[in-house]
Protein backbone atom coordinates (compact mmCIF):
# COMPACT_ATOMS: atom_id res chain seq x y z
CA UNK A 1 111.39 88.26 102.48
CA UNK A 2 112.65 90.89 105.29
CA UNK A 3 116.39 91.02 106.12
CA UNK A 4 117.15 89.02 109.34
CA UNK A 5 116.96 90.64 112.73
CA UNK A 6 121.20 90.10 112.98
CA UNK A 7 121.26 92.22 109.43
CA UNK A 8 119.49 95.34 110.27
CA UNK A 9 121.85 95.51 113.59
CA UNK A 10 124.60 95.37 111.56
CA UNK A 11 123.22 97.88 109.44
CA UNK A 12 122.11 100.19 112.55
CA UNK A 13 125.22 100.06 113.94
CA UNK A 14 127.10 100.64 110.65
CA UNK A 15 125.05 103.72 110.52
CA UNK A 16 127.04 104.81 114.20
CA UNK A 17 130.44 103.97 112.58
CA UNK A 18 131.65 107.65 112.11
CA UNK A 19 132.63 109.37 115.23
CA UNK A 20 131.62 112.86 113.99
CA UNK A 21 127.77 110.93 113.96
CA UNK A 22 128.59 109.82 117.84
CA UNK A 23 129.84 113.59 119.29
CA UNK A 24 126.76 115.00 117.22
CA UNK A 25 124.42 112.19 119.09
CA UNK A 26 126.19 112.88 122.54
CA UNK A 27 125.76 116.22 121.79
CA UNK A 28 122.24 115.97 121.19
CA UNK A 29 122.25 113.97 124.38
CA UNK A 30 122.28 116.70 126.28
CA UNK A 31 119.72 118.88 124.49
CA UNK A 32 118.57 120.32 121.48
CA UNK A 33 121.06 122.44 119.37
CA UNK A 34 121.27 124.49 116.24
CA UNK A 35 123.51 123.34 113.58
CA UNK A 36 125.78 126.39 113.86
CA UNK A 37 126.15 125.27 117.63
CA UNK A 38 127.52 121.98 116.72
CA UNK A 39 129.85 123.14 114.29
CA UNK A 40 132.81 124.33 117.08
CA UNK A 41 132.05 121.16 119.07
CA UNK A 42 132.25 118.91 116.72
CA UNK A 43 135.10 120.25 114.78
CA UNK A 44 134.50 119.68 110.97
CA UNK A 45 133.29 121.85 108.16
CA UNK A 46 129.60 122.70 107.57
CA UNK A 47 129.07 121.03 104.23
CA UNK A 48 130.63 117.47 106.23
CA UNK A 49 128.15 118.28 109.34
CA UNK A 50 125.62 118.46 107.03
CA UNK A 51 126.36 115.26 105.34
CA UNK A 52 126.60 112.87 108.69
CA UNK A 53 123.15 114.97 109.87
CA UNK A 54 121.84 113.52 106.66
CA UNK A 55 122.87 110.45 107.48
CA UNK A 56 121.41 110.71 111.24
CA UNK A 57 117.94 111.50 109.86
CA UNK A 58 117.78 108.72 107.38
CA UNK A 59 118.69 106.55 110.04
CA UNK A 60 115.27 108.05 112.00
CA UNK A 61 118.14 109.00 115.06
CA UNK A 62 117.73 112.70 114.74
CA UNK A 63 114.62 114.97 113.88
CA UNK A 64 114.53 118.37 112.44
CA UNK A 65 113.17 121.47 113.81
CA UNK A 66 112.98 124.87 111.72
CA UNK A 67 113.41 128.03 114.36
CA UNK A 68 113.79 131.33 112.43
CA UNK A 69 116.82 130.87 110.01
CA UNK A 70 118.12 128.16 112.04
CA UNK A 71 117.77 123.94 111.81
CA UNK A 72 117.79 122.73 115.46
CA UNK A 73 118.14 118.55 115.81
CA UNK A 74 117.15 116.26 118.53
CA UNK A 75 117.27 112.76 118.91
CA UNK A 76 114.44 110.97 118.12
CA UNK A 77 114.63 108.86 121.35
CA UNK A 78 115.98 109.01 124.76
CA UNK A 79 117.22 105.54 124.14
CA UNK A 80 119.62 106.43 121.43
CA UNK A 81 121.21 108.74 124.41
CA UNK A 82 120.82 105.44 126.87
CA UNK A 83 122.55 103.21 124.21
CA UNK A 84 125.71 105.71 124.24
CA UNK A 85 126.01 105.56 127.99
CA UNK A 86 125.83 101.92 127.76
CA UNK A 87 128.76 101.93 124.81
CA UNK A 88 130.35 103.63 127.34
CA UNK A 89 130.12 101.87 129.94
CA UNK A 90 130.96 98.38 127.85
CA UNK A 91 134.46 101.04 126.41
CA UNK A 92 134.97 101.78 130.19
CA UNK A 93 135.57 98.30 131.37
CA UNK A 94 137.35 97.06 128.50
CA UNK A 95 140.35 99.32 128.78
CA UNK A 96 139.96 99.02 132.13
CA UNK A 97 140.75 95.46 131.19
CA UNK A 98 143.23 96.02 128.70
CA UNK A 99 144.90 98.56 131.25
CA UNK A 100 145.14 95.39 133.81
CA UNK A 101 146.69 92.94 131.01
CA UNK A 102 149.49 95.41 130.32
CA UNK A 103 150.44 96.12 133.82
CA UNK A 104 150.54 92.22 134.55
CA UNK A 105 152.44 91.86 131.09
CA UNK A 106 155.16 94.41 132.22
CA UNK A 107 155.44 92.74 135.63
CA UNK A 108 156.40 89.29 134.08
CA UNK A 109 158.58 91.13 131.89
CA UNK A 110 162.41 89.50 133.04
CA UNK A 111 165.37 91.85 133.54
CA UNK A 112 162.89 94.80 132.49
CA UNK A 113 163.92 97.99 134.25
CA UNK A 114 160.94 100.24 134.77
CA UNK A 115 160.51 102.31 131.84
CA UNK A 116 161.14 105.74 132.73
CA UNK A 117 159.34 109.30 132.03
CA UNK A 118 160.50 112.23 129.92
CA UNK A 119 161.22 115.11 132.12
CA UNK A 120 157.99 117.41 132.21
């Protein structure tokens, strides 16, 4: 018997949990890069690139392309770039949200002086 529909979402979206495997897919977003050009944007060591990469192609998010000495990746599909535009969207209005609750919390807030800013 195959694993529910509900279960392999979970799992797909398990596989997004580490945000070194969302800059590399933003990155790839844009276009196709080399390993070593990932490595200063994304900020981690090689041998833990290499490991969330791995994890990216098991997934089928990322494919492999061999150019001289270098491994260039790309996404597999332009929806995986579509689905990060979407998370951000959804990220967008909820803080937007969140950003609205606190201002109308510290509004209702009685005898509260506004809170005032450390000299620049």
């Amino acid at each position: 018997m195959s694993a529910p529909l509900y279960q392999l979402k979970a799992e797909f979206f398990k596989t997004l949990g580490h945000p070194v495997q969302i800059r590399v897919l933003e990155l790839l977003s844009e276009r196709e890069h080399a390993v070593f050009e990932m490595l200063p944007e994304v900020g981690v060591e090689p041998a833990h690139l290499s490991q969330q990469l791995a994890v990216l192609r098991r997934a089928n998010l990322v494919i492999t392309r061999k150019k001289g000495s270098a491994v260039h990746y790309s996404l597999t599909s332009p929806q995986v770039a579509e689905l990060l535009r979407l998370a951000r969207t959804i990220l967008s209005g909820v803080l937007a949200g969140q950003a609205e609750l606190l201002a109308d919390l510290r509004a209702a807030e009685p005898d509260a002086e506004p809170r005032q800013r450390a000299p620049s």
